[in-house]
Protein backbone atom coordinates (compact mmCIF):
# COMPACT_ATOMS: atom_id res chain seq x y z
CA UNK A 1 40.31 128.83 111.61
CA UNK A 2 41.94 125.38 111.75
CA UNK A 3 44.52 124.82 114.85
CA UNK A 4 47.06 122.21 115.58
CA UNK A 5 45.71 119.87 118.18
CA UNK A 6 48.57 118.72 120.78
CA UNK A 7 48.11 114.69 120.39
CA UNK A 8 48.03 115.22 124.87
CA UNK A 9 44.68 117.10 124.39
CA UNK A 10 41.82 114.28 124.28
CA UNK A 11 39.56 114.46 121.28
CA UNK A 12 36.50 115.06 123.74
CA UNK A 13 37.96 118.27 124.83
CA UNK A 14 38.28 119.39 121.38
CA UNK A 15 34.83 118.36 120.61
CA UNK A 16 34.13 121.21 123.39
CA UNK A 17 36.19 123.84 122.14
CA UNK A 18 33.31 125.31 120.43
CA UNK A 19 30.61 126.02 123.26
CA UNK A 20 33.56 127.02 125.60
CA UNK A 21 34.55 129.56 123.18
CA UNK A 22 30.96 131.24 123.06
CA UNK A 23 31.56 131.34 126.82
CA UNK A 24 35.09 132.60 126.64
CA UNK A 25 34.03 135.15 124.02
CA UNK A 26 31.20 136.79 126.19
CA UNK A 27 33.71 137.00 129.08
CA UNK A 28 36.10 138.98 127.53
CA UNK A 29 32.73 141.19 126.23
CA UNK A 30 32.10 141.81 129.83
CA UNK A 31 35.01 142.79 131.07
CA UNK A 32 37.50 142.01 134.24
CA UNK A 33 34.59 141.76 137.19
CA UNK A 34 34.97 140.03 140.87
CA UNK A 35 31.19 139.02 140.76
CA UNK A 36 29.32 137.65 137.81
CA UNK A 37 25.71 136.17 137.28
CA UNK A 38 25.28 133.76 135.15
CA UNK A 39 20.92 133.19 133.88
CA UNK A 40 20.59 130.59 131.96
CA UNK A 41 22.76 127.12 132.37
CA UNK A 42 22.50 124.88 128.96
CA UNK A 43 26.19 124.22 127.94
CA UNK A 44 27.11 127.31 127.61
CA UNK A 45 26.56 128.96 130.53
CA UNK A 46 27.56 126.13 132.25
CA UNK A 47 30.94 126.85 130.58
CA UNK A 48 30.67 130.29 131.11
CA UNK A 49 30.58 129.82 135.30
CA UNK A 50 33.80 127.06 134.64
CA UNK A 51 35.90 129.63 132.95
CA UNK A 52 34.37 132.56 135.68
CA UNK A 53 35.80 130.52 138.20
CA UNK A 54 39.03 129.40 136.34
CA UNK A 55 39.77 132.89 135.46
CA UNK A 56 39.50 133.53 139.70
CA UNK A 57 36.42 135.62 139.54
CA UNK A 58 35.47 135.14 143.68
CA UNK A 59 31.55 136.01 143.24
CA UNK A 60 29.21 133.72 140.96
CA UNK A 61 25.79 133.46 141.07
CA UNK A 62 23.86 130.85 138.61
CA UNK A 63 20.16 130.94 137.58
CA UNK A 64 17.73 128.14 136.02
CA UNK A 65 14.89 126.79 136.33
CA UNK A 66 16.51 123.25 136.59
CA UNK A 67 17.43 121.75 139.75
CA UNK A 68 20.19 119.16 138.15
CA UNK A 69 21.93 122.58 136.30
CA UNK A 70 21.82 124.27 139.27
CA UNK A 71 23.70 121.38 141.30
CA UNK A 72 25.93 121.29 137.75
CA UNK A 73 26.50 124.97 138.30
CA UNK A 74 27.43 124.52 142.04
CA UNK A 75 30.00 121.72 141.23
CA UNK A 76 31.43 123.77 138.52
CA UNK A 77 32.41 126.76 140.66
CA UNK A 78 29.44 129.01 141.27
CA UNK A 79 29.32 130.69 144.69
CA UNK A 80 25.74 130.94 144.59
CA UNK A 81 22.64 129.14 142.83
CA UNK A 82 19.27 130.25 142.47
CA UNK A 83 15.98 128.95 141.37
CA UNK A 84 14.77 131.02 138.61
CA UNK A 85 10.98 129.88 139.04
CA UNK A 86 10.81 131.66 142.71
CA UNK A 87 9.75 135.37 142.47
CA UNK A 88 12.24 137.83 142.58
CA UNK A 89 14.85 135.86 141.37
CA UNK A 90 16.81 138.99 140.19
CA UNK A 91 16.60 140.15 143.83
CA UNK A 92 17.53 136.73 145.07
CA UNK A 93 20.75 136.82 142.32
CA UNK A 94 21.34 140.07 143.67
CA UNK A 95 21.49 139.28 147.64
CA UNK A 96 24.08 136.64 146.44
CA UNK A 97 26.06 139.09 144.88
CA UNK A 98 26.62 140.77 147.88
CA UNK A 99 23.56 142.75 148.08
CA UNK A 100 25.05 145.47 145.95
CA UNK A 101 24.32 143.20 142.72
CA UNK A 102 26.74 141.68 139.89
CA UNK A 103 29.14 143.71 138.59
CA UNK A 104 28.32 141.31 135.33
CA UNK A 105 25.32 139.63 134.82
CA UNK A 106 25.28 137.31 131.33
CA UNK A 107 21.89 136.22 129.74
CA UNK A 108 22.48 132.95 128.24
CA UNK A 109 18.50 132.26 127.54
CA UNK A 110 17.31 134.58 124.72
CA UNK A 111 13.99 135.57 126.68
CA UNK A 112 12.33 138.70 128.45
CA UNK A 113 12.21 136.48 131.50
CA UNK A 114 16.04 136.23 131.77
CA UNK A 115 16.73 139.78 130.41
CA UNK A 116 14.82 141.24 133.73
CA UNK A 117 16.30 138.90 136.07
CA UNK A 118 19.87 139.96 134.57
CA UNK A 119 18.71 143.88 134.66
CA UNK A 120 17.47 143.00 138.33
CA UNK A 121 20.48 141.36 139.48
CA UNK A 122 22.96 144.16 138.03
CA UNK A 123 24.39 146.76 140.45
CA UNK A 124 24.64 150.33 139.78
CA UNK A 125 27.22 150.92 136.85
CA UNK A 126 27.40 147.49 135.68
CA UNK A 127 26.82 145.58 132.65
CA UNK A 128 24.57 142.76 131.25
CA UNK A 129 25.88 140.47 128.66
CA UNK A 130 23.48 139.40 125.83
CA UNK A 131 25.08 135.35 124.97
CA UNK A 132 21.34 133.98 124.60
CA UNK A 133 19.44 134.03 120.90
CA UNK A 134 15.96 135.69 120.93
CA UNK A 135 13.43 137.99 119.21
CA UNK A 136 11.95 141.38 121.05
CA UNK A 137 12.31 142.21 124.28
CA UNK A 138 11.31 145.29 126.32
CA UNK A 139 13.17 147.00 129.57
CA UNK A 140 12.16 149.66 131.42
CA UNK A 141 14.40 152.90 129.75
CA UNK A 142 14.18 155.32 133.42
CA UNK A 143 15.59 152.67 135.11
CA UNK A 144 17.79 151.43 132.41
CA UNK A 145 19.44 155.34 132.43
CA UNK A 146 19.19 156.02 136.14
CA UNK A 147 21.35 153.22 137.09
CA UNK A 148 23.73 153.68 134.42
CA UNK A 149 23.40 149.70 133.19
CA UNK A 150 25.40 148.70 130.44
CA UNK A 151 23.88 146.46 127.70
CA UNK A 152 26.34 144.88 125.32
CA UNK A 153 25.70 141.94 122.87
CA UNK A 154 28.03 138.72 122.35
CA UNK A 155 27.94 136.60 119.30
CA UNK A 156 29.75 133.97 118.24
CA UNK A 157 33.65 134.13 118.95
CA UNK A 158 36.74 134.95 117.41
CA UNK A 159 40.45 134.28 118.05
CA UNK A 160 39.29 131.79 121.47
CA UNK A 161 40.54 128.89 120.27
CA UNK A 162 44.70 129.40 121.31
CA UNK A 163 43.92 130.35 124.50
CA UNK A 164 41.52 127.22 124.78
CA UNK A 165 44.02 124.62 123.46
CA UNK A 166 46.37 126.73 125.77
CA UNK A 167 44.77 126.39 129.14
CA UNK A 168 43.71 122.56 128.17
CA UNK A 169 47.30 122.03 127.12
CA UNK A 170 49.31 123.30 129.98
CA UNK A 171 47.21 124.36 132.62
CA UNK A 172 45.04 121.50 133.21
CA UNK A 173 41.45 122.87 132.30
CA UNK A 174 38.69 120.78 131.69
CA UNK A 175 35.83 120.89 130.43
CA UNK A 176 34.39 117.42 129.82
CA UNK A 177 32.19 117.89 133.07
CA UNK A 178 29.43 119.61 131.50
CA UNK A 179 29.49 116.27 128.68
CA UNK A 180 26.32 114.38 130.31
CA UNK A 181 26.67 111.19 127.30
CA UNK A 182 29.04 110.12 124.78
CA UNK A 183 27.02 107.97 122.26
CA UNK A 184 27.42 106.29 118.88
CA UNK A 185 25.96 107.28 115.93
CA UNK A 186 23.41 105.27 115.20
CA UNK A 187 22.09 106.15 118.55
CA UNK A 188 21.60 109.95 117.90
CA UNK A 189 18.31 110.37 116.80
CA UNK A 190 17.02 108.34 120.29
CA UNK A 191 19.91 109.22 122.77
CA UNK A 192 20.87 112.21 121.62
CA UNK A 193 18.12 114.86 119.81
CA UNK A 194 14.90 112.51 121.69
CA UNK A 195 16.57 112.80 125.08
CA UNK A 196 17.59 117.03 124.81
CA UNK A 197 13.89 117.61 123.61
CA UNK A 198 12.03 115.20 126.34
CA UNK A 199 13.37 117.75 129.01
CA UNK A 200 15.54 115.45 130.83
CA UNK A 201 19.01 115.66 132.24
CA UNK A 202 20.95 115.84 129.39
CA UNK A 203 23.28 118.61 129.09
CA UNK A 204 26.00 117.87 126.63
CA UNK A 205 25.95 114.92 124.32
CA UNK A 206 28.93 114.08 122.19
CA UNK A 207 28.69 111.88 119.45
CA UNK A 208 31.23 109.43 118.72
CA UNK A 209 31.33 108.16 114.89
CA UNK A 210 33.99 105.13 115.90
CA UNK A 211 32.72 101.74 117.13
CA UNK A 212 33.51 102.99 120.75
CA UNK A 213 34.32 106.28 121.96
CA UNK A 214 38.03 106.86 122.28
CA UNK A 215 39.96 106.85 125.79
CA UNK A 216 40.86 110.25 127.33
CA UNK A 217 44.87 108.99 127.14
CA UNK A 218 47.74 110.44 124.66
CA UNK A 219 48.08 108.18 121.02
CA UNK A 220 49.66 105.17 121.16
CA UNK A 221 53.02 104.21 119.66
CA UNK A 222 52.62 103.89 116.09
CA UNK A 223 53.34 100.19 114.79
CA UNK A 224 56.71 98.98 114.02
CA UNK A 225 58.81 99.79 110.49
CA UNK A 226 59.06 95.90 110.30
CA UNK A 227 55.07 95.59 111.03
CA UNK A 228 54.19 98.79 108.49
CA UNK A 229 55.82 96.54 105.69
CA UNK A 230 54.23 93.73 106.23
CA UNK A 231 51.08 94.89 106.41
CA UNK A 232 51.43 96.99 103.22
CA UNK A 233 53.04 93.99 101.24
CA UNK A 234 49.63 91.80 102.18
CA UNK A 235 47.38 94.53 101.32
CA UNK A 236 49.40 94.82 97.62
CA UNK A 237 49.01 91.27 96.97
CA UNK A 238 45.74 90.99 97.70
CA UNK A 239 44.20 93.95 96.35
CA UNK A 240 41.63 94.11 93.79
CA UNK A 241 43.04 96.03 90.78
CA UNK A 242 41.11 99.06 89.62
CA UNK A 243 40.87 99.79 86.10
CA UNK A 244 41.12 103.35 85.15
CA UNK A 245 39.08 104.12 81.84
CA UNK A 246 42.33 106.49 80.49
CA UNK A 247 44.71 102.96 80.53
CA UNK A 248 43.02 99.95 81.33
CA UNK A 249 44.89 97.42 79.81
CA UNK A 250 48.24 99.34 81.20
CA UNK A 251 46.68 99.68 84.48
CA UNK A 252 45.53 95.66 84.72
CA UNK A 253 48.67 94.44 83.74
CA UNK A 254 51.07 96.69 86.20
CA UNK A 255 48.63 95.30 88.76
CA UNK A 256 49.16 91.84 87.26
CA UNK A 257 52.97 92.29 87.89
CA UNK A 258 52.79 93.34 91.28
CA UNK A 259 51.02 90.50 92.32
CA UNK A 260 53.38 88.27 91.11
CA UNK A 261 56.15 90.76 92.89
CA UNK A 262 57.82 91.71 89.52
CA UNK A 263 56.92 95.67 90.94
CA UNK A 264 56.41 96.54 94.46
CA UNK A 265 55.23 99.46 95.58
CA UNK A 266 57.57 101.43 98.11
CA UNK A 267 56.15 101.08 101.58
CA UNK A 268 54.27 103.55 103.64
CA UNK A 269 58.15 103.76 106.08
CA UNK A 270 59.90 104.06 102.71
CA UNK A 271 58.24 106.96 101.64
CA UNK A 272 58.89 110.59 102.90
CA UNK A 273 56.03 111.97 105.18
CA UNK A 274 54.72 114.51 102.71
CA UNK A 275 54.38 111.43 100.58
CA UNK A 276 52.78 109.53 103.31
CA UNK A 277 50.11 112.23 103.93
């Protein structure tokens, strides 16, 4: 499960790997397509019209009953939006499908509400995608039959995260436009879990544990050899000694000697990097 991270991929890209896989996972579930709908646009299906559109699927549709997500949706690559509180949505995702309906649709809510608009929006022979997380639902079994729909279930993801670094790596992909607010952590309870529940505009909020949020540009140079030592010899000097209860006295009066630089520890450039680490 654990993946080398290129030091050019930017931690907030990483931080999205996870959602995007979800996405990337239910797209492979549904299959190569050349029109899609998409109900339902938290992060995830946000992510899920992105890597429709990276992936050069020429039809999207998007659904929600939020205007800003629908404008998100538009920016990201969807063809089409729709308002999901308007009746007949699934006909309305259908017209922008071409009239003959999605050859995909993906339901990315968990509710009956988005299960029928997917079902409605599906043409003849295609398939609907279950991403979102619900309880019991009910569809209409003639219809389900006569029109040959496909109902497959996505959870989760498996082996998404290569392909992810991949495209972020060397193909330019990004995916930090669904991230709405990077905040610290003390601010999480108020910015962060306050703000998602109010209803607001919030989409994705990543939380940044360092003073400030680190820059989107590759690592900097790592200090000097020269620089290391220096730093290292002031630290031993000046260190507190720690007395271990197996040798105390041993352990206060090595320290004793280093500070008066009758032993000196080998420096962090001395050492080999397995050592190091």
């Amino acid at each position: 499960m654990a993946h080398r991270l290129p030091d050019e991929v930017p931690l907030e890209q990483a931080a999205l790997f996870e959602p995007a896989s979800v996405a990337l996972h239910a797209l492979r579930r549904g299959g190569d397509a050349n029109s899609v709908a998409v109900v339902g646009l938290g992060p995830v299906g946000l992510l899920t019209v992105l890597l429709a559109a990276w992936r050069g699927v020429r039809r999207i549709a998007a659904s929600d009953v939020n205007p800003v997500r629908l404008g998100f949706a538009a920016r990201l690559g969807a063809t089409e939006v729709v308002d999901a509180r308007e009746e007949d949505a699934g006909l309305r995702v259908r017209a922008a499908c071409g009239g003959e309906g999605a050859a995909v649709a993906f339901e990315v809510v968990g509710s009956q509400a988005a299960l029928d608009t997917c079902l409605a929006a599906t043409r003849r022979g295609g398939r609907t995608v279950l991403v979102g997380l619900g309880h019991r639902v009910g569809f209409d079994y003639s219809a389900l039959v006569d029109n040959e729909h496909a109902i497959v279930a996505s959870v989760g993801y498996r082996n998404t995260y290569p392909e992810l670094i991949r495209l972020v790596w060397t193909e330019d992909l990004d995916l930090r436009p669904v991230v709405t607010s990077v905040i610290a952590l003390d601010d999480v309870v108020r910015e962060g879990f306050s703000s998602l529940l109010d209803g607001g505009n919030q989409i994705k909020v990543l939380v940044c544990p360092l003073p400030r949020p680190r820059r989107s540009t590759p690592r900097r140079p790592r200090r000097t050899r020269e620089l290391r030592r220096r730093h290292l010899d002031r630290a031993e000097h000046t260190r507190r000694p720690r007395r271990t209860p197996a040798s105390g006295m041993d352990s206060w009066s090595a320290a004793h000697d280093r500070a008066r630089g009758a032993v000196r520890q080998p420096a962090l450039s001395d050492r080999t990097e397995g050592d190091a680490r």
